[in-house]
C-alpha atoms as a PDB file:
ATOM      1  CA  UNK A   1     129.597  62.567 207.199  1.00  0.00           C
ATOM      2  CA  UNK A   2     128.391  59.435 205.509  1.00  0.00           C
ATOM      3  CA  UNK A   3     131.993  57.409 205.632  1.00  0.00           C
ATOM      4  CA  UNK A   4     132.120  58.276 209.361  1.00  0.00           C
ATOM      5  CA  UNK A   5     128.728  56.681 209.474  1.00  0.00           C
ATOM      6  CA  UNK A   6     130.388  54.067 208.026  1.00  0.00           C
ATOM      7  CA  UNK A   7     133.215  53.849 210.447  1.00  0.00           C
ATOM      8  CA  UNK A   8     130.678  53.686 213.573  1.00  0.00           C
ATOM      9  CA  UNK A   9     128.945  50.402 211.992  1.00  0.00           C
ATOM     10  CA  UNK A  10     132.559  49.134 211.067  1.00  0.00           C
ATOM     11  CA  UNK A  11     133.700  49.540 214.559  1.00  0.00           C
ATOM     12  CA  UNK A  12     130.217  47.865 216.239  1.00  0.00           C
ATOM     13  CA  UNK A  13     130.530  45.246 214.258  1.00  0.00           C
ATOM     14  CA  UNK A  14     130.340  41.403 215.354  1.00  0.00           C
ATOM     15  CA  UNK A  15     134.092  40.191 214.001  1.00  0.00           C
ATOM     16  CA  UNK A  16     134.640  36.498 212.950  1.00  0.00           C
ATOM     17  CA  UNK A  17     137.704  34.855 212.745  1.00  0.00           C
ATOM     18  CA  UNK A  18     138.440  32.843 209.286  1.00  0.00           C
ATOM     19  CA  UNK A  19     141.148  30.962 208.089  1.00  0.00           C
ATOM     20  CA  UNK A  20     141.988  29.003 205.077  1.00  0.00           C
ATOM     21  CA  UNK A  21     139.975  26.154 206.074  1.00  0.00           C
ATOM     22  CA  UNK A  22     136.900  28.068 206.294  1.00  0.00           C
ATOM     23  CA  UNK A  23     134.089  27.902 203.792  1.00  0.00           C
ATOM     24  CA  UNK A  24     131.644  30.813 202.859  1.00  0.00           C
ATOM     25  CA  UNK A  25     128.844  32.233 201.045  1.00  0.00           C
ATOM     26  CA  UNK A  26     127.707  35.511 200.373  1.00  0.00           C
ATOM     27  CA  UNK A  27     124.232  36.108 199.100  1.00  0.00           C
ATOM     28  CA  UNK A  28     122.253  38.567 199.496  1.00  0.00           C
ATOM     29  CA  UNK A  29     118.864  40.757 197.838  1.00  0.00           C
ATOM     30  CA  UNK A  30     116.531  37.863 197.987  1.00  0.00           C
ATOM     31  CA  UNK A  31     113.436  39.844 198.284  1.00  0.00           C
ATOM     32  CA  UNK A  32     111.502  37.153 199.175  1.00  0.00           C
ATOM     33  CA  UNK A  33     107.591  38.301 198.920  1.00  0.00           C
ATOM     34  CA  UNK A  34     104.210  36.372 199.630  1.00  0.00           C
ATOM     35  CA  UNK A  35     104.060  34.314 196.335  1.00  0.00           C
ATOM     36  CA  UNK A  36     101.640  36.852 194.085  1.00  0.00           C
ATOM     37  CA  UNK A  37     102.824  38.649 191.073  1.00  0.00           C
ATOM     38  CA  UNK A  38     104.958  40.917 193.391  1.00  0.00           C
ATOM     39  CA  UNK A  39     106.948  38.380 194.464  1.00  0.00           C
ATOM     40  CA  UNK A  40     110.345  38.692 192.682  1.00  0.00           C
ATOM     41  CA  UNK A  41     112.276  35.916 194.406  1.00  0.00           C
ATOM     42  CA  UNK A  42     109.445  32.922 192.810  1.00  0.00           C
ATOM     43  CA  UNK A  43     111.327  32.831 189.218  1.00  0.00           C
ATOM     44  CA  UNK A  44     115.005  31.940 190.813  1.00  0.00           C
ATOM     45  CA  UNK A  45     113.215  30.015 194.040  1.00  0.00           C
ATOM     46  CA  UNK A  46     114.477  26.760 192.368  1.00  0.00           C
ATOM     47  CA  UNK A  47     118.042  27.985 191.504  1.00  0.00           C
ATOM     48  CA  UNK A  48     118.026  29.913 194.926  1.00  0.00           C
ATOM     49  CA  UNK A  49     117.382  26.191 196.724  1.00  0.00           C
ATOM     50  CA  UNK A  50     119.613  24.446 194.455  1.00  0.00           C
ATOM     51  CA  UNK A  51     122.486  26.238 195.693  1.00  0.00           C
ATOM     52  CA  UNK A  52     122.211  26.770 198.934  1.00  0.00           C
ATOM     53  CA  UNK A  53     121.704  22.340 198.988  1.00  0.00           C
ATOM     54  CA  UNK A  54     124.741  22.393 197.304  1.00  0.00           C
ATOM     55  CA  UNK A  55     126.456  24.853 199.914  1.00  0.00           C
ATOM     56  CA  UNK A  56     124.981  23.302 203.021  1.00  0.00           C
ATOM     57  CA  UNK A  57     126.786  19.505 202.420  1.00  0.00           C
ATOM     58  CA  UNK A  58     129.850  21.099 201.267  1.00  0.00           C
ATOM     59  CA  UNK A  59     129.913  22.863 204.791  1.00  0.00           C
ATOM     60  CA  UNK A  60     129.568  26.301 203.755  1.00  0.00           C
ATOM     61  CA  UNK A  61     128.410  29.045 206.296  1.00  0.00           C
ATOM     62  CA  UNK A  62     125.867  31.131 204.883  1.00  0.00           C
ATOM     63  CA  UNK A  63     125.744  34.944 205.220  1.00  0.00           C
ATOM     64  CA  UNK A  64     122.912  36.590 204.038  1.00  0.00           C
ATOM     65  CA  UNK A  65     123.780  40.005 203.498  1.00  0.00           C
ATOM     66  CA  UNK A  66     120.242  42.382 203.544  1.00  0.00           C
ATOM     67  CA  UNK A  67     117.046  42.165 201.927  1.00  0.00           C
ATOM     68  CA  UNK A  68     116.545  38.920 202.246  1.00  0.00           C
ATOM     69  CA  UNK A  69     112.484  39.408 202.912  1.00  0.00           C
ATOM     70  CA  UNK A  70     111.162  42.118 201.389  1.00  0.00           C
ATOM     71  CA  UNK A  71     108.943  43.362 204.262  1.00  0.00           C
ATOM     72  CA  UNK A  72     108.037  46.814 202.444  1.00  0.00           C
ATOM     73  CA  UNK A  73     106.148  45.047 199.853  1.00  0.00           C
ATOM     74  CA  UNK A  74     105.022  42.686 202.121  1.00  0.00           C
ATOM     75  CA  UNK A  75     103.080  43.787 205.716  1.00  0.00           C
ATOM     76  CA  UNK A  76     101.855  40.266 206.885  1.00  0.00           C
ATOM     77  CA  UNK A  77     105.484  39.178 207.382  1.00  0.00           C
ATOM     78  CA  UNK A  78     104.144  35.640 208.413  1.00  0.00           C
ATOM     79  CA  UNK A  79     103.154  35.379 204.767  1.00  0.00           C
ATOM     80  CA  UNK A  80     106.516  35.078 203.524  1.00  0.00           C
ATOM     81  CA  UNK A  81     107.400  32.681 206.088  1.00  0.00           C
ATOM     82  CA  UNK A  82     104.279  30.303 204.936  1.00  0.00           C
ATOM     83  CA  UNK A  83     104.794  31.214 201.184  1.00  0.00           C
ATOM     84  CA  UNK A  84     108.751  30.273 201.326  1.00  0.00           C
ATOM     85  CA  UNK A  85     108.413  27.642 204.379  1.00  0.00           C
ATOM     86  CA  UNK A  86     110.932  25.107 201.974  1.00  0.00           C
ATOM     87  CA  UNK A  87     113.443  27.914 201.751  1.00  0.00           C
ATOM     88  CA  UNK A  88     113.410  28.707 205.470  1.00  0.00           C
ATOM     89  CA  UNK A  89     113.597  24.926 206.323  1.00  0.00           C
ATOM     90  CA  UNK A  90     116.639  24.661 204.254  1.00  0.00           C
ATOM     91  CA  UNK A  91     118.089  28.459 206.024  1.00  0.00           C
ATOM     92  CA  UNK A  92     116.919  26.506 209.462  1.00  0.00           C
ATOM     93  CA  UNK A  93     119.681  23.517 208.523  1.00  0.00           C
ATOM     94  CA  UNK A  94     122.678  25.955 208.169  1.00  0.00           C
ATOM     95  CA  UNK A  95     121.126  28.219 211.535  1.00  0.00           C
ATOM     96  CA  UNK A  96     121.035  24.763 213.567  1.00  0.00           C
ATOM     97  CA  UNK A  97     124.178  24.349 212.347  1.00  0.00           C
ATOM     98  CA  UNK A  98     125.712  27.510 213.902  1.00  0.00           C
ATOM     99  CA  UNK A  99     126.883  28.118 210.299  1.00  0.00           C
ATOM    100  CA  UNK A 100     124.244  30.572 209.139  1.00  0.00           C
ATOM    101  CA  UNK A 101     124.380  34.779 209.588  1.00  0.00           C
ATOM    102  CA  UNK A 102     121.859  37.463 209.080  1.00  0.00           C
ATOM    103  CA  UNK A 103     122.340  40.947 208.375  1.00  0.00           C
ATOM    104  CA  UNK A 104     119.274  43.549 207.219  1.00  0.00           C
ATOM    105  CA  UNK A 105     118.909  45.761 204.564  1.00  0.00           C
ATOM    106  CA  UNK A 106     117.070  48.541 203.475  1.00  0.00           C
ATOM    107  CA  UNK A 107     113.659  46.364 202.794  1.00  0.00           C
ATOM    108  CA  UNK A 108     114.047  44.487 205.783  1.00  0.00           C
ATOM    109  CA  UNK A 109     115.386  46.855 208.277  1.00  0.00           C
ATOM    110  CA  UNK A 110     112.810  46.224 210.868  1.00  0.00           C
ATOM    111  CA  UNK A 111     114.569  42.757 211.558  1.00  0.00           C
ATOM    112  CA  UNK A 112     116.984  44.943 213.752  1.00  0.00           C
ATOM    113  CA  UNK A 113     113.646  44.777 216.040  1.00  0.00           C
ATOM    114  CA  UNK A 114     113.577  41.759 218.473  1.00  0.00           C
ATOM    115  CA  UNK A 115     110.084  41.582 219.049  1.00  0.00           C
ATOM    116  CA  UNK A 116     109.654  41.405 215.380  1.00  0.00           C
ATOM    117  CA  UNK A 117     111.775  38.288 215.134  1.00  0.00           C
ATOM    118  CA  UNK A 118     110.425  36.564 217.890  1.00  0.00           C
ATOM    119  CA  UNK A 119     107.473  36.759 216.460  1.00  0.00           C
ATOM    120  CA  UNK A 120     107.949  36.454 212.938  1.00  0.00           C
ATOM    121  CA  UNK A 121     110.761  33.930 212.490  1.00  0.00           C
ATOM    122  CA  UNK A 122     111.266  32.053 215.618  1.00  0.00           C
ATOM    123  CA  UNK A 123     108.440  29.469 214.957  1.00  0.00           C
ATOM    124  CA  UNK A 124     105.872  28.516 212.326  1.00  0.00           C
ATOM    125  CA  UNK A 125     102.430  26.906 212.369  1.00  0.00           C
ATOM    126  CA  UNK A 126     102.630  23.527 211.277  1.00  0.00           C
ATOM    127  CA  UNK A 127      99.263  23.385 208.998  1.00  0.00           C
ATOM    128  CA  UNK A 128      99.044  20.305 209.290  1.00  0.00           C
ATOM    129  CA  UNK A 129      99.270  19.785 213.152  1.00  0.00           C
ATOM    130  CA  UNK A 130      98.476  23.159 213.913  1.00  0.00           C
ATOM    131  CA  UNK A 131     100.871  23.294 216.339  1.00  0.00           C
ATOM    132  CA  UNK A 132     103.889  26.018 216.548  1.00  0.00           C
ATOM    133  CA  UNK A 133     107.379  24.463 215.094  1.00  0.00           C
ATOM    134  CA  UNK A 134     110.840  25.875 215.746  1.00  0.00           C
ATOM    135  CA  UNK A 135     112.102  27.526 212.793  1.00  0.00           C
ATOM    136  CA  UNK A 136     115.120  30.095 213.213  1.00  0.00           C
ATOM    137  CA  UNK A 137     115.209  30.214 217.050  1.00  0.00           C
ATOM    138  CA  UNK A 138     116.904  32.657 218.785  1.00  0.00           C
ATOM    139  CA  UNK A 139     118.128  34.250 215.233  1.00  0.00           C
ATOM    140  CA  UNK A 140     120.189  37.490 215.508  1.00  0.00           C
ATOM    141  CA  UNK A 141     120.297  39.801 212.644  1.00  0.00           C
ATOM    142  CA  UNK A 142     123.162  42.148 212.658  1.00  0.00           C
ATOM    143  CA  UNK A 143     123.916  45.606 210.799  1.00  0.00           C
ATOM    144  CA  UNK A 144     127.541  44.495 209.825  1.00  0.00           C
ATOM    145  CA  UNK A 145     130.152  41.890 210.503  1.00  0.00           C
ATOM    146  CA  UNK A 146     133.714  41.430 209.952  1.00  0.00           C
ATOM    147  CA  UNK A 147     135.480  38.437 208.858  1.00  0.00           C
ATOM    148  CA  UNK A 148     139.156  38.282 210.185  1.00  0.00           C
ATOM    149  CA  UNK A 149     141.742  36.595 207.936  1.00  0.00           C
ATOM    150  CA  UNK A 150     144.811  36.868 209.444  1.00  0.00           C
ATOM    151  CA  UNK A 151     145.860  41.182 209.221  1.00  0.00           C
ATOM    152  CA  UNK A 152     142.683  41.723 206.833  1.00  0.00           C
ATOM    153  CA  UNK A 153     139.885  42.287 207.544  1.00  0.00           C
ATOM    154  CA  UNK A 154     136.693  41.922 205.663  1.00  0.00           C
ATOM    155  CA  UNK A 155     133.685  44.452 206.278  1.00  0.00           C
ATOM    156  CA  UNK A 156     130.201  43.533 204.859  1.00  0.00           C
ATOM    157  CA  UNK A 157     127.128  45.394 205.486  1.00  0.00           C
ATOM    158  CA  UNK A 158     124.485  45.996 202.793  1.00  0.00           C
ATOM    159  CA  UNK A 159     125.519  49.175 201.287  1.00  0.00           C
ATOM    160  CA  UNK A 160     121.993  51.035 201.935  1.00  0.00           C
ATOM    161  CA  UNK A 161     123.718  53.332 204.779  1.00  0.00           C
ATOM    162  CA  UNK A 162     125.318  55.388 202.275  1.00  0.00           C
ATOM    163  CA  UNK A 163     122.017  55.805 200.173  1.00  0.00           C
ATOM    164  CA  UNK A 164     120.497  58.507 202.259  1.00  0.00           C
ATOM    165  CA  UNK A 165     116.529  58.117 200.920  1.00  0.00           C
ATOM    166  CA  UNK A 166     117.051  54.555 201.571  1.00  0.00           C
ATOM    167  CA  UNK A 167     118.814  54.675 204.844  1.00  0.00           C
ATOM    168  CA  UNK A 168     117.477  57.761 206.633  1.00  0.00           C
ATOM    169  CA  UNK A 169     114.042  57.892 205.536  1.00  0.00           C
ATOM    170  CA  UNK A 170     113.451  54.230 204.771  1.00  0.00           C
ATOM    171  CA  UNK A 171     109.839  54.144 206.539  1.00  0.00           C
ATOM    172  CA  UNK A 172     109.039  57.058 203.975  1.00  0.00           C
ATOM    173  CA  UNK A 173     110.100  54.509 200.671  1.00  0.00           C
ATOM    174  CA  UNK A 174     108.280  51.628 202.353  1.00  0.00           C
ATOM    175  CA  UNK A 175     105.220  53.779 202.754  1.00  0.00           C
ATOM    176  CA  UNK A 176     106.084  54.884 198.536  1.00  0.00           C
ATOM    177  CA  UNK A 177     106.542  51.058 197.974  1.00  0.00           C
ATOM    178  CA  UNK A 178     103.650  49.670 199.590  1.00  0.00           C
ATOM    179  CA  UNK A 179     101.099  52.051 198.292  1.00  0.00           C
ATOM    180  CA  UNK A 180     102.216  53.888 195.621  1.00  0.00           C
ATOM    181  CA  UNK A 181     105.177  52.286 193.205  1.00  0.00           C
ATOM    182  CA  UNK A 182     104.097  48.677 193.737  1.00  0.00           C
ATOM    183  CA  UNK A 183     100.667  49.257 191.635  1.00  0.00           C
ATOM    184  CA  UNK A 184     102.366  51.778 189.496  1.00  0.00           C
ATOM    185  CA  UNK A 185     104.691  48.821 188.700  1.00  0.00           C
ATOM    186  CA  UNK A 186     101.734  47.218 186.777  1.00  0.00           C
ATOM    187  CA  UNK A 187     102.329  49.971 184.008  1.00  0.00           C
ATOM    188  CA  UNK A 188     105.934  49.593 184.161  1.00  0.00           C
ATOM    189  CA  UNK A 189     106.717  52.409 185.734  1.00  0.00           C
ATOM    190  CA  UNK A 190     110.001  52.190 188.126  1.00  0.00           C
ATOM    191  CA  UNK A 191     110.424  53.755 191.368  1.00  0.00           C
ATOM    192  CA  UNK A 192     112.780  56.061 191.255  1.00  0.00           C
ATOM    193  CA  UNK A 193     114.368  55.913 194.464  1.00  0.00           C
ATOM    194  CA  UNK A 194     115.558  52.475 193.850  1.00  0.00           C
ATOM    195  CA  UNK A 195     118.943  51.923 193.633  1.00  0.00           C
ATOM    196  CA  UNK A 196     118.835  49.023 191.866  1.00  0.00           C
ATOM    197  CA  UNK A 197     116.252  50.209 189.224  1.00  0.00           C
ATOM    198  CA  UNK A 198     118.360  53.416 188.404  1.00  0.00           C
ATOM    199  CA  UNK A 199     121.884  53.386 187.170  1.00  0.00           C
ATOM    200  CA  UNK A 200     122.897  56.868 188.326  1.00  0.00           C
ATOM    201  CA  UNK A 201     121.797  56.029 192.075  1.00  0.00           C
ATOM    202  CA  UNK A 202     123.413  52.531 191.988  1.00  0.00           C
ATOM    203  CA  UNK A 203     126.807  53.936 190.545  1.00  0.00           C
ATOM    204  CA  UNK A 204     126.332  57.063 193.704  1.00  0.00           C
ATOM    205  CA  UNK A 205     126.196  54.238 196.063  1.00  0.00           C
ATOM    206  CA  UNK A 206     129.348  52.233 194.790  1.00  0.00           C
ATOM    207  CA  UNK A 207     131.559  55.244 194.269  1.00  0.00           C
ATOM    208  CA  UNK A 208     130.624  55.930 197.873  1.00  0.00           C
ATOM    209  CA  UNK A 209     131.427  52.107 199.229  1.00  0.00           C
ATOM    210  CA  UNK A 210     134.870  52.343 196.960  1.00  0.00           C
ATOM    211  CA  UNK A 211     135.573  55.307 198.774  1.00  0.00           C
ATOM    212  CA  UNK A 212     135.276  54.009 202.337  1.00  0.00           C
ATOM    213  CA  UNK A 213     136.871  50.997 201.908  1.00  0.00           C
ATOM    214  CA  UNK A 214     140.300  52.051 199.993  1.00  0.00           C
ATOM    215  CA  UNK A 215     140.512  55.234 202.373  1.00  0.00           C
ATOM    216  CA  UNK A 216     140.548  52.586 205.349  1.00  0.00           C
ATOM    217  CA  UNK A 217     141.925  49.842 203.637  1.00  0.00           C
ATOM    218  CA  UNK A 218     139.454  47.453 204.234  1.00  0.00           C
ATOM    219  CA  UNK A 219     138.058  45.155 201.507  1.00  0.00           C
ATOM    220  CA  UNK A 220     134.530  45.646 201.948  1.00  0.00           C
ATOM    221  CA  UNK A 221     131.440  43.199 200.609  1.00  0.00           C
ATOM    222  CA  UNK A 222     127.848  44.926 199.894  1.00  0.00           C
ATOM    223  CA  UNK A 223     124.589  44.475 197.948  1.00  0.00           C
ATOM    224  CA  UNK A 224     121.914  46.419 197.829  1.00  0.00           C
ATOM    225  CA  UNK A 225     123.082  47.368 193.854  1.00  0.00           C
ATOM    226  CA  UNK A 226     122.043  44.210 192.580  1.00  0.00           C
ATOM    227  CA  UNK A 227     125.437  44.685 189.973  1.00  0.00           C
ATOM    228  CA  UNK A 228     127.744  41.986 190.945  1.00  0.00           C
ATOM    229  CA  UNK A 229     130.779  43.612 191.672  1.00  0.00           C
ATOM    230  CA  UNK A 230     135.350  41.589 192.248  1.00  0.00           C
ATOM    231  CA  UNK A 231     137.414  44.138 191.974  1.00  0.00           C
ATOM    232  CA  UNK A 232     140.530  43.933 190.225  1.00  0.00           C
ATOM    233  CA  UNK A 233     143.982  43.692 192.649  1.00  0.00           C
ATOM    234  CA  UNK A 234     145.279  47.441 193.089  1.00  0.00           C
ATOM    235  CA  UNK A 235     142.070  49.228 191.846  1.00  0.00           C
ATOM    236  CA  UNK A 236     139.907  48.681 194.668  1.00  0.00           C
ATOM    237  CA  UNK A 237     138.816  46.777 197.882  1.00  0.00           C
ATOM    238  CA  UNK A 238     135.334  46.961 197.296  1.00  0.00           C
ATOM    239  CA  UNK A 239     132.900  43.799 196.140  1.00  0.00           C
ATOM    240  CA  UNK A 240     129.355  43.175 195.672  1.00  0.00           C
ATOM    241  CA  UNK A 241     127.553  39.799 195.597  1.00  0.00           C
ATOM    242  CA  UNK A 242     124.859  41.113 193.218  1.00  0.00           C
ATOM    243  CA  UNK A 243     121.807  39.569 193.909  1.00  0.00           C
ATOM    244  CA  UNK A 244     119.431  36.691 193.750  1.00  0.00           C
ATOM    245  CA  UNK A 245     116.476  37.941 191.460  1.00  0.00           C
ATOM    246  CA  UNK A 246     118.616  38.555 188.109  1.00  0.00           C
ATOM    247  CA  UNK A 247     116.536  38.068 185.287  1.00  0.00           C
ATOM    248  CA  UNK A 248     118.732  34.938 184.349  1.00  0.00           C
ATOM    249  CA  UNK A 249     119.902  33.385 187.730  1.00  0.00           C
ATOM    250  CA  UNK A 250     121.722  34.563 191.025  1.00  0.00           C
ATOM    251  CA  UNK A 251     125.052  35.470 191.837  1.00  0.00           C
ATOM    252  CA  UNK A 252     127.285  35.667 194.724  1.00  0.00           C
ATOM    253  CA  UNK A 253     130.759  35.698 196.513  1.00  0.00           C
ATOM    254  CA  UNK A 254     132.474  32.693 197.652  1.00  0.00           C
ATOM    255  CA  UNK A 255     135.226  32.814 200.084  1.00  0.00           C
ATOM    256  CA  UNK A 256     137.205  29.108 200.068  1.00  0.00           C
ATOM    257  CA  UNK A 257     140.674  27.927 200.708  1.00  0.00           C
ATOM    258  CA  UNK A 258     141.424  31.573 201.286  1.00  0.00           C
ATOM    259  CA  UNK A 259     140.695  32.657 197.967  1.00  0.00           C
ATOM    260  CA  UNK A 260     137.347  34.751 196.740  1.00  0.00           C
ATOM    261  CA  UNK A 261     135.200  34.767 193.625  1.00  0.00           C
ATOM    262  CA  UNK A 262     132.130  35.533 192.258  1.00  0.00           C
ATOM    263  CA  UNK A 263     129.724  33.041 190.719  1.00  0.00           C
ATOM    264  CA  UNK A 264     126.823  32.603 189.339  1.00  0.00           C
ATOM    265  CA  UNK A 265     124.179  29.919 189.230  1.00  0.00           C
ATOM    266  CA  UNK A 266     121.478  29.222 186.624  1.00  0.00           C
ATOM    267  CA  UNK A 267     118.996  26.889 185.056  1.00  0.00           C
ATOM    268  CA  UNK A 268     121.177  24.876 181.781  1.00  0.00           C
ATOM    269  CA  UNK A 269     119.763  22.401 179.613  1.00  0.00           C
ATOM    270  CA  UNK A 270     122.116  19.486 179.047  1.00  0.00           C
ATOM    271  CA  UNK A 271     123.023  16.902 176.573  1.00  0.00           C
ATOM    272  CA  UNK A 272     120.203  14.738 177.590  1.00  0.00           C
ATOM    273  CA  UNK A 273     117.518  18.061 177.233  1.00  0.00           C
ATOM    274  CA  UNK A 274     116.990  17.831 181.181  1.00  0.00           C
ATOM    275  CA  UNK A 275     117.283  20.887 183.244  1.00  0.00           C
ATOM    276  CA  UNK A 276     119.681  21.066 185.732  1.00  0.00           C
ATOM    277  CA  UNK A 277     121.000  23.805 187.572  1.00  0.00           C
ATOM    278  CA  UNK A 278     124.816  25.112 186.798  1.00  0.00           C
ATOM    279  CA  UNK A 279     127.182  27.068 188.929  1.00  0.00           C
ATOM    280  CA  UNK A 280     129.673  29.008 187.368  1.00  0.00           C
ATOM    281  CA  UNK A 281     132.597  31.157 188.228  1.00  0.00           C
ATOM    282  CA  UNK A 282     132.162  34.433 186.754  1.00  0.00           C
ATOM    283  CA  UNK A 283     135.723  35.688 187.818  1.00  0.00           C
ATOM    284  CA  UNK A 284     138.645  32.872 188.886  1.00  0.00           C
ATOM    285  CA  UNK A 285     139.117  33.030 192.559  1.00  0.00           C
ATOM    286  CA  UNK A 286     141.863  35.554 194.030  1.00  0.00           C
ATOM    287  CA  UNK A 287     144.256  34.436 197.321  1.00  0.00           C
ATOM    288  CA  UNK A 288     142.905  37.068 199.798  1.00  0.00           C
ATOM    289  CA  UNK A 289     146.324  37.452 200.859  1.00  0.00           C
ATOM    290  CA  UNK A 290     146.863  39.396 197.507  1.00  0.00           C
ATOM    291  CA  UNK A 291     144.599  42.461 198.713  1.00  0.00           C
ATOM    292  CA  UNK A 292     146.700  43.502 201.600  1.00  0.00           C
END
């Protein structure tokens, strides 16, 4: 039941043609929050902006693939906007840009709702004018999408549709979040629905992506995990960008020169004892061509 599930978002989703000229980036669980000791995007902010900088003059196209806002911990969703206003500035360069793409997750599945992007995202109030800005006008957000490369095809979705507490009853965990596991959290207890908290549920949801994609052939890019995930050629189609809250830095999924890898970025002290921030690739990039 769930991989047909699958197969309806695969076939309604927006495809995108790619070639070997084209540049990408894959990001995704951001959880961006309103700045107070819930907010688990503030410690990689810095490494977060960093990179996407270093994406947006190298001509990248963004994709931001779910959770970006975490809008269960959060139910003034204008307070993220005003908390993160550098970050959405920088998002707002790549949207202008045609050259940015939104899908939701789990935590911010009410983005599917176009009232509450118009109101929510569209503009901003300058403080300092007081007057409403343009921010990310006229943004769609989209359940899936498919990049085209020639006869493969690449799905990416979050991953959260085949995690059925998350997916089906996902205004039941926000309602947990919000009132129940968030001030639990303060005695470090974990909610136990989370699929990136809990081993078990995580490993569930890949075996279940895996599935999907080699059944259908389809080399398929999630998140929702938060375990960075390149499969090896011949085991299976199935990648994950990880995440952008790791304890030590983000990571995500490149696709250039029609090759993909996984890299991470991360604060590094150099020879002169100045911080800087350091990308690395975590696994060499692989042609695409190679996982037909």
């Amino acid at each position: 039941m769930i991989l047909k599930h699958l197969y309806k978002i695969y076939e309604n989703a927006q495809r995108i043609p790619i070639d070997d000229t084209t540049k990408i980036v894959v990001m995704s669980d951001c959880h961006r929050g309103a700045g107070n000791n819930f907010d688990n995007f503030l410690k990689n902010k810095n490494i977060y902006l960093g990179a996407l900088r270093h994406y947006y003059y190298r001509n990248f196209t963004y994709i931001e693939l779910g959770d970006g806002d975490d809008m269960w911990e959060v139910k003034n969703y204008k307070d993220i906007i005003e908390e993160h206003l550098d970050v959405f500035k920088m998002i707002k360069m790549f949207h202008k840009n045609k050259r940015f793409k939104m899908i939701y997750g789990n935590h911010d599945m009410v983005k599917k709702y176009h009232k509450i992007l118009k109101d929510n995202f569209y503009t901003y109030r300058d403080n300092n004018t007081n007057k409403e800005m343009e921010l990310l006008t006229d943004l769609e957000v989209y359940e899936s999408l498919i990049l085209e490369y020639n006869e493969l095809e690449i799905f990416l979705l979050h991953g959260h549709q085949v995690d059925f507490f998350n997916n089906n009853f996902w205004r039941l965990s926000r309602f947990f979040v919000r009132n129940i596991w968030r001030p639990l959290e303060y005695v470090g207890i974990k909610d136990p629905t989370s699929s990136a908290k809990k081993y078990n549920v995580s490993k569930g949801v890949e075996k279940k992506l895996q599935k999907w994609s080699n059944k259908n052939h389809k080399l398929l890019i999630a998140g929702h995990t938060h375990r960075p995930v390149m499969s090896n050629i011949g085991e299976s189609l199935y990648f994950n960008d990880g995440s952008c809250i790791h304890p030590n830095g983000i990571t995500c999924i490149e696709i250039e020169d029609g090759k993909i890898s996984l890299v991470k970025w991360e604060y590094n002290i150099n020879r002169s004892k100045k911080i800087n921030i350091k990308r690395t690739v975590l696994v060499q990039s692989v042609p695409l061509t190679l996982y037909y």
